[in-house]
N, C-alpha and C. Protein backbone atom coordinates (compact mmCIF):
# COMPACT_ATOMS: atom_id res chain seq x y z
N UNK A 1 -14.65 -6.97 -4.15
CA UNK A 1 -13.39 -7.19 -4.85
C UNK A 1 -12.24 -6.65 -4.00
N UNK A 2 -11.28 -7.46 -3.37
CA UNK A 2 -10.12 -7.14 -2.74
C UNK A 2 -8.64 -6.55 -4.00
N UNK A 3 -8.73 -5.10 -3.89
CA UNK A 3 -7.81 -4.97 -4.60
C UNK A 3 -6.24 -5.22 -3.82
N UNK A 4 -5.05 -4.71 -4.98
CA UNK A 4 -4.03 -4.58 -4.85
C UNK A 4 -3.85 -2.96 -3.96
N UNK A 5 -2.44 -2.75 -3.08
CA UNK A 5 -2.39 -1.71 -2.09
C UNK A 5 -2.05 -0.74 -3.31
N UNK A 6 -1.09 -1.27 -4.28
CA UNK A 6 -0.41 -0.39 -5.53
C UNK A 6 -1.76 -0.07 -6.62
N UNK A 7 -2.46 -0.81 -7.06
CA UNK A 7 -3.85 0.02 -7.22
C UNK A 7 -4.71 1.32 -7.03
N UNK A 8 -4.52 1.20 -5.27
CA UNK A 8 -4.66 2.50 -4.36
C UNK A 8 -4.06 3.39 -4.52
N UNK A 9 -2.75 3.53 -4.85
CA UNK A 9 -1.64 4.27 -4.63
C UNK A 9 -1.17 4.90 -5.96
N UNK A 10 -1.92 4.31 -6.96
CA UNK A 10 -1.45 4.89 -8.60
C UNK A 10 -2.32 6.25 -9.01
N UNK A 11 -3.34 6.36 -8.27
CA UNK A 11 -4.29 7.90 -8.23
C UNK A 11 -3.82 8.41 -7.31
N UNK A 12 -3.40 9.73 -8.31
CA UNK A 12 -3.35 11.05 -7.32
C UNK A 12 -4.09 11.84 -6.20
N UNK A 13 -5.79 11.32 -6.80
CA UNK A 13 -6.50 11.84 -5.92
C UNK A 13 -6.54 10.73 -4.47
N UNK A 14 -6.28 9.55 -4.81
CA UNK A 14 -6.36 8.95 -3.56
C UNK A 14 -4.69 9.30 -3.04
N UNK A 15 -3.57 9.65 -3.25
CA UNK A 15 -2.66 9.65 -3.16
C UNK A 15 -2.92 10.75 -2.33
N UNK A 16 -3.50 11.75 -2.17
CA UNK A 16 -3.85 12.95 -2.01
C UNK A 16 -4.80 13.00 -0.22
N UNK A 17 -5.47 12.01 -0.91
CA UNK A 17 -6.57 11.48 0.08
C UNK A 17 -5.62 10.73 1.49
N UNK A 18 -5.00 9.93 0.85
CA UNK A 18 -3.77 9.27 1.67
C UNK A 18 -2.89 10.45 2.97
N UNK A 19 -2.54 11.41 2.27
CA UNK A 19 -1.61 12.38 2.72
C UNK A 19 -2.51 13.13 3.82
N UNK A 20 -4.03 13.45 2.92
CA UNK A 20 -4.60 14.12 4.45
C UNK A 20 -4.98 13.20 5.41
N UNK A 21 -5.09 12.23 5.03
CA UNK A 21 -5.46 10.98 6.73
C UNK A 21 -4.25 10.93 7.20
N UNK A 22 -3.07 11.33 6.79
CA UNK A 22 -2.22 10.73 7.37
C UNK A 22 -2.29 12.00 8.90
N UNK A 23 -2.56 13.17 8.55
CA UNK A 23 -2.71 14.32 9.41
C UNK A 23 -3.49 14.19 10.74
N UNK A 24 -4.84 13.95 10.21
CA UNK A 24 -5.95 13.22 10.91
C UNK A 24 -6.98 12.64 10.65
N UNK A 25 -8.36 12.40 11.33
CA UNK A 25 -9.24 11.72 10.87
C UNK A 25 -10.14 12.67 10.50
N UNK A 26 -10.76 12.20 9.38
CA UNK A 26 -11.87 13.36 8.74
C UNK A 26 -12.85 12.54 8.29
N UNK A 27 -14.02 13.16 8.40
CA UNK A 27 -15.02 13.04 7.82
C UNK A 27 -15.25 12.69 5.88
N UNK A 28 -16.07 12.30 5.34
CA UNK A 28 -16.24 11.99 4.01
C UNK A 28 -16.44 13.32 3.78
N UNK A 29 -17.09 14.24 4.03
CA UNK A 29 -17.33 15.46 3.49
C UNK A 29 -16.18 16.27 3.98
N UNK A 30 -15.50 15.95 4.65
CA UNK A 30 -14.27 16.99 4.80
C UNK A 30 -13.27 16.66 3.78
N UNK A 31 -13.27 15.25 3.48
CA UNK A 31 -12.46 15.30 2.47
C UNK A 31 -12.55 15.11 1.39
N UNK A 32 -14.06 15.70 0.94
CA UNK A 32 -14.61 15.76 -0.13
C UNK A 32 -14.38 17.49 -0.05
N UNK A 33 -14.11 18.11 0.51
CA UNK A 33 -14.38 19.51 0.42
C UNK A 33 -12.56 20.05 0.30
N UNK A 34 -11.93 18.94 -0.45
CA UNK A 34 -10.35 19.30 -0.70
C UNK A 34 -10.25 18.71 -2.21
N UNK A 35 -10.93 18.53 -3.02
CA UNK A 35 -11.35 17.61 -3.86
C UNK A 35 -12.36 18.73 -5.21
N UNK A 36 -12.01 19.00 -6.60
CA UNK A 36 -13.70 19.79 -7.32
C UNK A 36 -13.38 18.42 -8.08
N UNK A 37 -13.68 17.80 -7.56
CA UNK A 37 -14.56 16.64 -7.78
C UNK A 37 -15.89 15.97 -6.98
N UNK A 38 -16.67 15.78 -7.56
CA UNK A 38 -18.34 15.44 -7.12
C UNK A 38 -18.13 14.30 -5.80
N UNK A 39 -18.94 15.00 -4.75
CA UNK A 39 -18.92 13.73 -3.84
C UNK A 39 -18.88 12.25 -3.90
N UNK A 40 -19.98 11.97 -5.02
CA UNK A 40 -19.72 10.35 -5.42
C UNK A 40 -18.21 9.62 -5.75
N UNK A 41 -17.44 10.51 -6.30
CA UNK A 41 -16.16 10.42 -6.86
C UNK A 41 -15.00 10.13 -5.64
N UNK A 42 -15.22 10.99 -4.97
CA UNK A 42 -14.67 11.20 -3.58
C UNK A 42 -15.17 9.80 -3.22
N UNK A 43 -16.73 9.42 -2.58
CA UNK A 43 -16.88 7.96 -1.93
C UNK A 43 -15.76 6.65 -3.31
N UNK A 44 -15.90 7.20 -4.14
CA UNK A 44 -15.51 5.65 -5.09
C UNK A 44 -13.96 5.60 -4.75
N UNK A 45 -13.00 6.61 -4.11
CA UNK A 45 -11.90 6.64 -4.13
C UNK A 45 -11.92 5.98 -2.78
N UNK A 46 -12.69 6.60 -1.92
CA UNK A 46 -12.81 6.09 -0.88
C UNK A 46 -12.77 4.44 -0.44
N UNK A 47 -13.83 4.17 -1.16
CA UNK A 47 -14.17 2.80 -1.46
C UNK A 47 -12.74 1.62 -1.91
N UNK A 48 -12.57 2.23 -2.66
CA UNK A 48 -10.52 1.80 -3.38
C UNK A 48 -10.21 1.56 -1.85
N UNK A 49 -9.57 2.32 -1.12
CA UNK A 49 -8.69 2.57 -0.26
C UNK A 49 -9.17 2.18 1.01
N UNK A 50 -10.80 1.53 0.81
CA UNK A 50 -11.10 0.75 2.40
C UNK A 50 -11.04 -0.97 1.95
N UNK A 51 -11.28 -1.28 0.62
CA UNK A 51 -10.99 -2.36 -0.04
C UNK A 51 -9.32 -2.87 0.20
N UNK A 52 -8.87 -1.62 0.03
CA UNK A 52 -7.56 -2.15 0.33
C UNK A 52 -7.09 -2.32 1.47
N UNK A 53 -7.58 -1.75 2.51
CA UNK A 53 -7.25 -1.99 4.06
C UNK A 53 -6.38 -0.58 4.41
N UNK A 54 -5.82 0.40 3.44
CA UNK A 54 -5.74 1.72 3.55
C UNK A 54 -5.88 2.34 4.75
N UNK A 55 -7.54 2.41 4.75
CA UNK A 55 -8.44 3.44 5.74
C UNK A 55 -9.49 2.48 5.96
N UNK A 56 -9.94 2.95 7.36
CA UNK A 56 -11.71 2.34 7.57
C UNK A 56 -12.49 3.37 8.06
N UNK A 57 -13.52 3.35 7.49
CA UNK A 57 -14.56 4.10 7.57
C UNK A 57 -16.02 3.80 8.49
N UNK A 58 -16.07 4.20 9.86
CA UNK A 58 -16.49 3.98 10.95
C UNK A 58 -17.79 5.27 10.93
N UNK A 59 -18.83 4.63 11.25
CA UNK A 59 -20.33 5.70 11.20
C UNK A 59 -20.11 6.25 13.19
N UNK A 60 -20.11 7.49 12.81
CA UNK A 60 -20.16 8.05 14.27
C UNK A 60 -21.29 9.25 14.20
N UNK A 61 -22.30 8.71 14.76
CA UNK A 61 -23.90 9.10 14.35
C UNK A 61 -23.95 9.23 12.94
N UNK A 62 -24.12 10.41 12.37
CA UNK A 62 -24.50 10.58 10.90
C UNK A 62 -23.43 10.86 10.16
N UNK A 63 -22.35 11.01 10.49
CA UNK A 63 -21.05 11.28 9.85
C UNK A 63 -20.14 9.92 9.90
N UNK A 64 -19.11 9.63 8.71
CA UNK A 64 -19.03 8.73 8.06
C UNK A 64 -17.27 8.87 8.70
N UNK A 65 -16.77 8.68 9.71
CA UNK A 65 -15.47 9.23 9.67
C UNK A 65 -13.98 8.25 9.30
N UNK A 66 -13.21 8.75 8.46
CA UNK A 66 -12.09 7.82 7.93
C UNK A 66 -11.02 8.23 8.95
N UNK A 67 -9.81 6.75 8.64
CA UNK A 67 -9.16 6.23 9.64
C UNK A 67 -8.09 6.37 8.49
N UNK A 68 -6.84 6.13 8.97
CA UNK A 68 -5.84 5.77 7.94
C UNK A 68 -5.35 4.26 8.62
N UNK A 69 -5.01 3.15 7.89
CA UNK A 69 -4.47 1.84 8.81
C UNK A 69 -2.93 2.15 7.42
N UNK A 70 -1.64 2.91 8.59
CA UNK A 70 -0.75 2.28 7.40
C UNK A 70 0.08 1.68 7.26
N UNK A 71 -0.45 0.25 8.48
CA UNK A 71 0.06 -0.79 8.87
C UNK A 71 -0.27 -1.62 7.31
N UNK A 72 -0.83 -1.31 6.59
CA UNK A 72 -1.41 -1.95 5.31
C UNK A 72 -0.58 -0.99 3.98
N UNK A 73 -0.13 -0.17 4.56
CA UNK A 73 0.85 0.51 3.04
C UNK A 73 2.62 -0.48 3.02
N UNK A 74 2.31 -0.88 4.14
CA UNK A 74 4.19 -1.41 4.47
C UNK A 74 4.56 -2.75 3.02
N UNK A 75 3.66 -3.50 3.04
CA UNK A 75 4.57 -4.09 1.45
C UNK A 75 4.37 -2.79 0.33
N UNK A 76 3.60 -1.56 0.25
CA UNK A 76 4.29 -0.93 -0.99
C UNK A 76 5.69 -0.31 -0.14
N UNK A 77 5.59 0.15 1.37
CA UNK A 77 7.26 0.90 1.13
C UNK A 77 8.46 -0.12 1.33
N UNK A 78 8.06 -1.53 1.51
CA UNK A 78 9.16 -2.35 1.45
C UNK A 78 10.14 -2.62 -0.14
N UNK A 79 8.69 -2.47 -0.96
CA UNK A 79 9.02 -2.71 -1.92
C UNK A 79 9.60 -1.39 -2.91
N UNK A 80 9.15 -0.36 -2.65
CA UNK A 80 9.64 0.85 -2.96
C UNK A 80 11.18 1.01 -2.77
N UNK A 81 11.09 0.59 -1.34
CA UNK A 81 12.73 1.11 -0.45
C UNK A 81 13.64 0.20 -1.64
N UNK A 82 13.41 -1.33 -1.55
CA UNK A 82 14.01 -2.01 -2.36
C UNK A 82 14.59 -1.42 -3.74
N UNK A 83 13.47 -0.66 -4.21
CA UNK A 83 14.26 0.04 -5.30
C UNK A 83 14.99 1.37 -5.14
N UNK A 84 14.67 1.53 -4.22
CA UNK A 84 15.42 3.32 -3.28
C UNK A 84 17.10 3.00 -3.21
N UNK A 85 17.02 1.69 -2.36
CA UNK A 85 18.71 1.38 -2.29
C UNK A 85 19.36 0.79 -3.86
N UNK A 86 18.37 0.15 -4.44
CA UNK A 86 18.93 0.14 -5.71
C UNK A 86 19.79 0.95 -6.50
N UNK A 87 18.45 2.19 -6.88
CA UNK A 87 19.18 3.11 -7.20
C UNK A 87 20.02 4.48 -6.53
N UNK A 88 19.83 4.32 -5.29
CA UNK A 88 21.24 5.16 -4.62
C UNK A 88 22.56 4.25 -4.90
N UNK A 89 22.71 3.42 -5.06
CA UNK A 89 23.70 2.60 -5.46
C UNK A 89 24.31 2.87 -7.32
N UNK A 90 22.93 2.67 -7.64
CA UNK A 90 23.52 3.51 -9.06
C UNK A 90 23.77 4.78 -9.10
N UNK A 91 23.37 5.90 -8.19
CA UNK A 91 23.49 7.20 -8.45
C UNK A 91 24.75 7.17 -7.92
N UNK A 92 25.29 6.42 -6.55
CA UNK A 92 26.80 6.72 -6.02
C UNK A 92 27.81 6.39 -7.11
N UNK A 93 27.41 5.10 -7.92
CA UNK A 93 28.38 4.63 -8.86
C UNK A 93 28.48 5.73 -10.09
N UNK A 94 27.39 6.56 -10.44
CA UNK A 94 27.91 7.73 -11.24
C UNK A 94 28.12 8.99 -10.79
N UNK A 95 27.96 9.19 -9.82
CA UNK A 95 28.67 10.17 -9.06
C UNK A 95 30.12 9.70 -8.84
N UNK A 96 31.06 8.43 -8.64
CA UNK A 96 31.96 8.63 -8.37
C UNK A 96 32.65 8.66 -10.29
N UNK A 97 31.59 8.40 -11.15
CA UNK A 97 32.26 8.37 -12.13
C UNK A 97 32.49 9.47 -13.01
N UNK A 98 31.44 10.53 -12.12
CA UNK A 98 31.61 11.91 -12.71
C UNK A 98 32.84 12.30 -12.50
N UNK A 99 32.90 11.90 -10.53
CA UNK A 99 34.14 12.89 -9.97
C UNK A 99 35.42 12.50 -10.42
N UNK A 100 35.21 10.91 -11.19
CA UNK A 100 36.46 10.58 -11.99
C UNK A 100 36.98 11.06 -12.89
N UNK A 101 35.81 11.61 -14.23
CA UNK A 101 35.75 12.02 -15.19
C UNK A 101 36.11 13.99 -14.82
N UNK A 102 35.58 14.34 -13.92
CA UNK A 102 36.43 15.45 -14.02
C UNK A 102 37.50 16.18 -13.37
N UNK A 103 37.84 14.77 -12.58
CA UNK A 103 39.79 15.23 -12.12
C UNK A 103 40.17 14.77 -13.27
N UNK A 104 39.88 13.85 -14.41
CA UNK A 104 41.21 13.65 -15.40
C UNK A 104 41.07 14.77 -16.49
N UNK A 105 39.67 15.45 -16.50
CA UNK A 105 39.95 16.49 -17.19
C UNK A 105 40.43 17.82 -16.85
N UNK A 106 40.09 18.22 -15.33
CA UNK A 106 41.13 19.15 -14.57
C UNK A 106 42.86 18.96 -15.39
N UNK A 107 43.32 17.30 -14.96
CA UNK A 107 44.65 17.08 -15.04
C UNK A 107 45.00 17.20 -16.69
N UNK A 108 44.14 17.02 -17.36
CA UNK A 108 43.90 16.95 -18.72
C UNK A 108 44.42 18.35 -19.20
N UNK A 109 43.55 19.40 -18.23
CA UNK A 109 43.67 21.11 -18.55
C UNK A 109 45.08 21.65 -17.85
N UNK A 110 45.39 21.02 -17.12
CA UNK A 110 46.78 21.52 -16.66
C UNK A 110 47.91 21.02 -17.05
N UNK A 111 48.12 19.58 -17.91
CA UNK A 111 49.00 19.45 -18.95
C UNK A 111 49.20 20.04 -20.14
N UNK A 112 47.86 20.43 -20.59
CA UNK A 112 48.03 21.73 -21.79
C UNK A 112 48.37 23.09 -21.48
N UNK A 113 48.18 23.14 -20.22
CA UNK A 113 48.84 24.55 -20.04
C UNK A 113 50.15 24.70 -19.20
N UNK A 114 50.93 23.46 -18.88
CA UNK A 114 52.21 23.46 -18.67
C UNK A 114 52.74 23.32 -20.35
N UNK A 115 52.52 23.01 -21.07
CA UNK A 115 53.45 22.86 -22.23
C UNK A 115 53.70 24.24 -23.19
């Protein structure tokens, strides 16, 4: 089953999993040993995130070692960013409407206290 990359990315523990490949390459048991969750649990997350093209998981003798590919995360941060500039655009538009809202009440406070 070929999942979705946003699938991958909605667990914390793979979210988690994500962040330490991004460092380097580790072993299944190394990054089962960041995890009190049961090894099997660890492979099924695993499994998510090689389905998705995430990570690949390459046998180097008896150890199982993961890759990060995050040439395969770029439509979630395209689509992320998309909403990033969105809302910096809304946050500038109420930020300038704060700084509106409190020079007229500055000017507001200094007409009551000229009179």
């Amino acid at each position: 089953m070929r999942r979705d990359v946003f699938q991958a990315i909605a667990d914390p523990i793979r979210r988690d999993i994500i962040s330490l490949l991004a460092k380097e390459m580790l072993t299944v048991n190394a990054i089962a040993e960041n995890f009190d969750i049961s090894r099997p649990a660890v492979s099924k997350h695993l499994k998510i995130l090689r389905e998705c093209g995430i990570i690949t998981i390459n046998k180097q003798g008896r150890e199982q070692l993961c890759q990060i590919e995050p040439k395969n995360l770029v439509p979630a941060f395209l689509w992320i960013d998309q909403y990033r500039e969105l809302w910096e655009q809304k946050l500038d538009s109420f930020e300038a409407y704060l700084n509106d809202l409190q020079s007229k009440t500055q000017e507001n406070g200094k007409n009551k206290s000229n009179k």
